[in-house]
PDB file of N, CA and C in Angstrom:
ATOM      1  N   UNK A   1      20.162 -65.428-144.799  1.00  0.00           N
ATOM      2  CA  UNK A   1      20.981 -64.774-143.795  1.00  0.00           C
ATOM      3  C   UNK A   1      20.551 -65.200-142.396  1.00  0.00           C
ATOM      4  N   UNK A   2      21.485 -65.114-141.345  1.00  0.00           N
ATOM      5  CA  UNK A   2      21.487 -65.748-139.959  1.00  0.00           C
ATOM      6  C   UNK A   2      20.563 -64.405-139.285  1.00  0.00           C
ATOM      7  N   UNK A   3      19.837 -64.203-138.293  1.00  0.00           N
ATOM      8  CA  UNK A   3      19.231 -63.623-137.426  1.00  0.00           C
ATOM      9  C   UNK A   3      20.419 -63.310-136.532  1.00  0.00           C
ATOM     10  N   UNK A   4      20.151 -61.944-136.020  1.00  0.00           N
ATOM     11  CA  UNK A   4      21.019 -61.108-135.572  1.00  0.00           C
ATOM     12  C   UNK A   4      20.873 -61.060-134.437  1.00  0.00           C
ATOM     13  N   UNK A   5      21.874 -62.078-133.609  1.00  0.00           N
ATOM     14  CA  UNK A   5      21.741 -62.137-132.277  1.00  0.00           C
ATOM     15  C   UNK A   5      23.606 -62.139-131.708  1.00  0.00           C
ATOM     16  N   UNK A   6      23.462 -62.272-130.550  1.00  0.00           N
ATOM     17  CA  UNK A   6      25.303 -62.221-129.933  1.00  0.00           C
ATOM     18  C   UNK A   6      25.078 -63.616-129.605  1.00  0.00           C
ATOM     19  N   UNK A   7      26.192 -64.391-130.328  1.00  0.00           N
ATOM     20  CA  UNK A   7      26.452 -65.319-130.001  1.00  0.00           C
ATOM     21  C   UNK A   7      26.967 -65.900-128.845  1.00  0.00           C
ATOM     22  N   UNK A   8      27.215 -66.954-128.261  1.00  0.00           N
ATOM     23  CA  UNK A   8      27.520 -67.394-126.736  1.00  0.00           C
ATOM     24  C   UNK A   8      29.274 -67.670-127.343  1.00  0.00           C
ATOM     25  N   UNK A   9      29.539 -68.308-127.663  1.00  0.00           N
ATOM     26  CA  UNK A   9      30.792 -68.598-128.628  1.00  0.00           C
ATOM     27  C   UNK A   9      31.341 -67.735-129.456  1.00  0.00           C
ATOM     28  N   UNK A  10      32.727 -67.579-129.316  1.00  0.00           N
ATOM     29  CA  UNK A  10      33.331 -66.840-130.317  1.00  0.00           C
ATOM     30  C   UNK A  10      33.460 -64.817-129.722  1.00  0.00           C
ATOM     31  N   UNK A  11      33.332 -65.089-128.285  1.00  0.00           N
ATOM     32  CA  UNK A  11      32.934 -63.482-128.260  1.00  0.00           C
ATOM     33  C   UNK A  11      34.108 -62.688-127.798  1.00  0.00           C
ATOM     34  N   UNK A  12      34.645 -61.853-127.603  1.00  0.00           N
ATOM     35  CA  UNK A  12      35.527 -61.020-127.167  1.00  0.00           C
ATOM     36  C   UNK A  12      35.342 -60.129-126.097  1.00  0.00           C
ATOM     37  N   UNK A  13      34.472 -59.505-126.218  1.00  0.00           N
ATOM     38  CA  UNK A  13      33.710 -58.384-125.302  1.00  0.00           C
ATOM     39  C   UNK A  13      32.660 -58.612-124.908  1.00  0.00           C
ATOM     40  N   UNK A  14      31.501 -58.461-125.801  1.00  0.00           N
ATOM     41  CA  UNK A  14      30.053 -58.797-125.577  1.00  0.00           C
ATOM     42  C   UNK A  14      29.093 -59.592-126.898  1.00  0.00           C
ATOM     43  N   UNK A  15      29.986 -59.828-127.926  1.00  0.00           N
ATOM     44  CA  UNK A  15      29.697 -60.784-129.227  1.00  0.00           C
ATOM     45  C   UNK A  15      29.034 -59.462-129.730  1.00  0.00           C
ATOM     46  N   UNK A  16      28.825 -58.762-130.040  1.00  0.00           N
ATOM     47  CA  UNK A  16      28.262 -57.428-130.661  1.00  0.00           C
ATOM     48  C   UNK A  16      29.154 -57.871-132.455  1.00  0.00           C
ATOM     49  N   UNK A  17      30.615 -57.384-132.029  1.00  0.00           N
ATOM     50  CA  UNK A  17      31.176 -57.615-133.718  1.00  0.00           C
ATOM     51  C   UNK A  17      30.905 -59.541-134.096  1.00  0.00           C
ATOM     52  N   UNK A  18      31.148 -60.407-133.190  1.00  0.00           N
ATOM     53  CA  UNK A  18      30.980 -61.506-133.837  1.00  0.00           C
ATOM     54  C   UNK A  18      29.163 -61.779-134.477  1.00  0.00           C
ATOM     55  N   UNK A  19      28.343 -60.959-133.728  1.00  0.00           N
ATOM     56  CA  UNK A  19      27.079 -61.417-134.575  1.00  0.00           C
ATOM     57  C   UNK A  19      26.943 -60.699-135.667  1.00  0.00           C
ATOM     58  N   UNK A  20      27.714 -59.550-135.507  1.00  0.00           N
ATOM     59  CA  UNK A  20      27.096 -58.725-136.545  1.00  0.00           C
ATOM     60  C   UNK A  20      28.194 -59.333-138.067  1.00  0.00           C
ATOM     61  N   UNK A  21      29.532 -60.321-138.052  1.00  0.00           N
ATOM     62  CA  UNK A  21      30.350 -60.751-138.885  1.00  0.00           C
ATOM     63  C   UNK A  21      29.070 -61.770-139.123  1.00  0.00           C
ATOM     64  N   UNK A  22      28.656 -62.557-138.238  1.00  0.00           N
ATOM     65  CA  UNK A  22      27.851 -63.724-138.388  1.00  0.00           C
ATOM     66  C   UNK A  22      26.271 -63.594-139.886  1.00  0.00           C
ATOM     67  N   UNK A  23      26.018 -62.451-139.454  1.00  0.00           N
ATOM     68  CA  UNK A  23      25.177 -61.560-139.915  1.00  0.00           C
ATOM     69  C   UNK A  23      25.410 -61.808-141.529  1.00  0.00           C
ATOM     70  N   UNK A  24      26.537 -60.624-141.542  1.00  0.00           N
ATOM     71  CA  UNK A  24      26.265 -60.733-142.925  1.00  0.00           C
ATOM     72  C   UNK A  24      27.618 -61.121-143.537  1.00  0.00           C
ATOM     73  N   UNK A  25      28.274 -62.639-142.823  1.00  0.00           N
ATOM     74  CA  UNK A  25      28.401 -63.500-144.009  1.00  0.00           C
ATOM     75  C   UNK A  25      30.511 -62.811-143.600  1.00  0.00           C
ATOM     76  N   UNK A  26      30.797 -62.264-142.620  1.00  0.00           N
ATOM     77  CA  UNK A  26      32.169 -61.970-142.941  1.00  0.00           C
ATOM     78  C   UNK A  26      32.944 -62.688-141.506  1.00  0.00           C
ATOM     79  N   UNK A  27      34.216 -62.438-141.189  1.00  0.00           N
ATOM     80  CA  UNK A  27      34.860 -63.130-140.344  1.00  0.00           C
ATOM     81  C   UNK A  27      34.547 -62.025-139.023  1.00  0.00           C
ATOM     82  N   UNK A  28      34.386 -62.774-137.802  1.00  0.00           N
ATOM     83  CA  UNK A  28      34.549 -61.814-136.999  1.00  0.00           C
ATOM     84  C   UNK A  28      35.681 -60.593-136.716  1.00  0.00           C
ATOM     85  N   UNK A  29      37.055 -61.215-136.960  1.00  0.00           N
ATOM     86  CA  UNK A  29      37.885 -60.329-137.300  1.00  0.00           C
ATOM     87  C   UNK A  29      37.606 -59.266-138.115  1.00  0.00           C
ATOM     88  N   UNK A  30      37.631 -59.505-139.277  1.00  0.00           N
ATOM     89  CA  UNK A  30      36.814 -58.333-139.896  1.00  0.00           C
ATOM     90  C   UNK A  30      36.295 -57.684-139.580  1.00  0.00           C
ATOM     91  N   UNK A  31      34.923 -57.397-138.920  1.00  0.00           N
ATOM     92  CA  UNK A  31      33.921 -57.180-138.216  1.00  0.00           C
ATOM     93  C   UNK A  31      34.626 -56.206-137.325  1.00  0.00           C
ATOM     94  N   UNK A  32      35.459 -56.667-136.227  1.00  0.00           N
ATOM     95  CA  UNK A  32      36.331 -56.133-134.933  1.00  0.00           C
ATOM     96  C   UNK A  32      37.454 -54.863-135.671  1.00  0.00           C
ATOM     97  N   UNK A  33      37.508 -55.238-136.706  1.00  0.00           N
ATOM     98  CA  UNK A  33      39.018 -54.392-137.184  1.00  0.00           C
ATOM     99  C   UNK A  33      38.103 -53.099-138.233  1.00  0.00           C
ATOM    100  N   UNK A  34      36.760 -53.721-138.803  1.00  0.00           N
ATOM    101  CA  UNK A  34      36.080 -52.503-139.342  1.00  0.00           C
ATOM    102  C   UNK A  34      35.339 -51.380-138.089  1.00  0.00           C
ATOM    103  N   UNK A  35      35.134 -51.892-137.194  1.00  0.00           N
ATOM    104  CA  UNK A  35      34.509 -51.715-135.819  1.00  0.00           C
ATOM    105  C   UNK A  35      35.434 -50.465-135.252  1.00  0.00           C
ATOM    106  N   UNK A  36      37.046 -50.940-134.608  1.00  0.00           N
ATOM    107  CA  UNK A  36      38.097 -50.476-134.687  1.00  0.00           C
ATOM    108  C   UNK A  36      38.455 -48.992-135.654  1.00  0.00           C
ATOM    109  N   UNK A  37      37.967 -48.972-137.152  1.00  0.00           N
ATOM    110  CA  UNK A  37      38.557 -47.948-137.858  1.00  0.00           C
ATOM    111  C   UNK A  37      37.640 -46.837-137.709  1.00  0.00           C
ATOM    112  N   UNK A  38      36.328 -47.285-137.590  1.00  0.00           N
ATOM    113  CA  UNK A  38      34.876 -46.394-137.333  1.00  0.00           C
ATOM    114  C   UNK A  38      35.051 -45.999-135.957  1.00  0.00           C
ATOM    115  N   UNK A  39      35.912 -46.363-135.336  1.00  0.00           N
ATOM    116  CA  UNK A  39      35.697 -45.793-133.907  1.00  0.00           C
ATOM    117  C   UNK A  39      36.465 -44.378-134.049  1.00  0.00           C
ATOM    118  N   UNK A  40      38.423 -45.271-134.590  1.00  0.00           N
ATOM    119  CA  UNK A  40      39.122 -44.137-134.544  1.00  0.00           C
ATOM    120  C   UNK A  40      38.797 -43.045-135.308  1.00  0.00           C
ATOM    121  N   UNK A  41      38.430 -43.157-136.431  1.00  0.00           N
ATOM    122  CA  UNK A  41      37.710 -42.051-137.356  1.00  0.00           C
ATOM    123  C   UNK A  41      36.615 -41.303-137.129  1.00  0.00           C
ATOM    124  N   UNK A  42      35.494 -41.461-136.303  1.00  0.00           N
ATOM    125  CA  UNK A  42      34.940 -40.935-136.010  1.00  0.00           C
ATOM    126  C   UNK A  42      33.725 -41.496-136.395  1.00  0.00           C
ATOM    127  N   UNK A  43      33.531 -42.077-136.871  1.00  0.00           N
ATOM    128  CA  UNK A  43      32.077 -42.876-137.481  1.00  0.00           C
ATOM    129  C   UNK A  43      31.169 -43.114-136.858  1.00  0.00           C
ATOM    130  N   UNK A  44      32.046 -43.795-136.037  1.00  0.00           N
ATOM    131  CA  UNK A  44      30.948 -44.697-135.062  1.00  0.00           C
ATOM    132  C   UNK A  44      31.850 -44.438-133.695  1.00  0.00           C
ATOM    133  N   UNK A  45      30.804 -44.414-132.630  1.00  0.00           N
ATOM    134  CA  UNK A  45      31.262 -44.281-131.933  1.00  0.00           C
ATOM    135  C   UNK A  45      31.191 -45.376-130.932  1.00  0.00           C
ATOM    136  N   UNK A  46      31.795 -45.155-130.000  1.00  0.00           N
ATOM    137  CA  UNK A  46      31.702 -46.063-128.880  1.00  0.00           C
ATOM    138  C   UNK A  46      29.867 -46.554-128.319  1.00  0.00           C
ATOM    139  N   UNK A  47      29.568 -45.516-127.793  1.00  0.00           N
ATOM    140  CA  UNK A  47      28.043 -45.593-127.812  1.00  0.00           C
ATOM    141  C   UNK A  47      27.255 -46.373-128.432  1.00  0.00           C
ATOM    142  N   UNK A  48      27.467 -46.188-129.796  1.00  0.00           N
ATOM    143  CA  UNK A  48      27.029 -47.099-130.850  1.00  0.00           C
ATOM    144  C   UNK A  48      27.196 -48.607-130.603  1.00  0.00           C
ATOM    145  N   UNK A  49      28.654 -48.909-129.984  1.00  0.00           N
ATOM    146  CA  UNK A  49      28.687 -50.573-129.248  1.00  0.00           C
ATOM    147  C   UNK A  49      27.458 -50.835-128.375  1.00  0.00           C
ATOM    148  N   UNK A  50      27.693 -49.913-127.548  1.00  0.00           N
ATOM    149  CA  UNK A  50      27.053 -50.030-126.127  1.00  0.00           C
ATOM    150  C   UNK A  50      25.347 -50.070-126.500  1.00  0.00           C
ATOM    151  N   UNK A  51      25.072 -49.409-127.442  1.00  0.00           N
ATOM    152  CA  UNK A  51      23.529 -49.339-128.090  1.00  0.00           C
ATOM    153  C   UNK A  51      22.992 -50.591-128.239  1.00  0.00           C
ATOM    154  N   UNK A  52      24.471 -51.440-129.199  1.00  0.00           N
ATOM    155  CA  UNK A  52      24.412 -52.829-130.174  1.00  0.00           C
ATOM    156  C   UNK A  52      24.159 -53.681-128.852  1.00  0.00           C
ATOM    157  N   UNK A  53      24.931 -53.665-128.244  1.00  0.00           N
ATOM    158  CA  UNK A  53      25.040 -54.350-127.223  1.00  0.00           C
ATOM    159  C   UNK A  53      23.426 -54.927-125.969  1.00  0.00           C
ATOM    160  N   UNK A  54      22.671 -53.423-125.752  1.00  0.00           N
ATOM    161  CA  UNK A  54      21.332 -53.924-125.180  1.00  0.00           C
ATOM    162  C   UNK A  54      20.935 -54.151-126.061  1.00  0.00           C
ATOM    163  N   UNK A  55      20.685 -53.622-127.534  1.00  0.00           N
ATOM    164  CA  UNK A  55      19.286 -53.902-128.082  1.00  0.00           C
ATOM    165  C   UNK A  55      19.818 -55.559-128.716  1.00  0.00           C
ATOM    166  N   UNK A  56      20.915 -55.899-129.496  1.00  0.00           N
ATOM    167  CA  UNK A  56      20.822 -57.459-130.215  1.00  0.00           C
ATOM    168  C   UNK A  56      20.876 -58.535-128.841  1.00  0.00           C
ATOM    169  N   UNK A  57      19.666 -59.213-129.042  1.00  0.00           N
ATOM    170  CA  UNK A  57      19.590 -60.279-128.320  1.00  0.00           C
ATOM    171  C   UNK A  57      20.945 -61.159-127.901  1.00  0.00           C
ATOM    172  N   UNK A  58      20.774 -61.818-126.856  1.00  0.00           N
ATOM    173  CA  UNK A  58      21.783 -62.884-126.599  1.00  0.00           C
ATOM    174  C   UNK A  58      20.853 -64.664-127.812  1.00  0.00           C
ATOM    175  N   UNK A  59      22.280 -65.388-127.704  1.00  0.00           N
ATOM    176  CA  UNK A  59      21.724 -66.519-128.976  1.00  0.00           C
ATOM    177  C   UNK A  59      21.089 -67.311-127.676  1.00  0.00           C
ATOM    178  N   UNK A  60      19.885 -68.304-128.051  1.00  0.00           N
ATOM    179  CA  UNK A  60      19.274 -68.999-127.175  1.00  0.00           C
ATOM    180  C   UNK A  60      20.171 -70.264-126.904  1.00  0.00           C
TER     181      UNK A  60
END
């Protein structure tokens, strides 16, 4: 498995869903649209981006 960083390429917002698709192996889309259902539902929240976001590194 790839090391969990935000990629420079491929990002939308802040690469948060593209590393974490990168991660484990799914499309970033995916990633963005599972991201998306956990928000509206209540799962996950926004915060939770913003968390992903300082703590996963940027890619070197």
């Amino acid at each position: 498995m790839n090391a969990l960083v935000r990629p420079r390429q491929g990002r939308m917002i802040a690469g948060v869903c593209a590393g974490l698709a990168r991660r484990f192996g799914i499309t970033p889309l995916t990633a963005r649209i599972i991201a998306i259902v956990l928000v509206l539902v209540g799962g996950l929240s926004a915060w939770a981006y913003v968390l992903l976001w300082i703590v996963i590194p940027n890619e070197k």
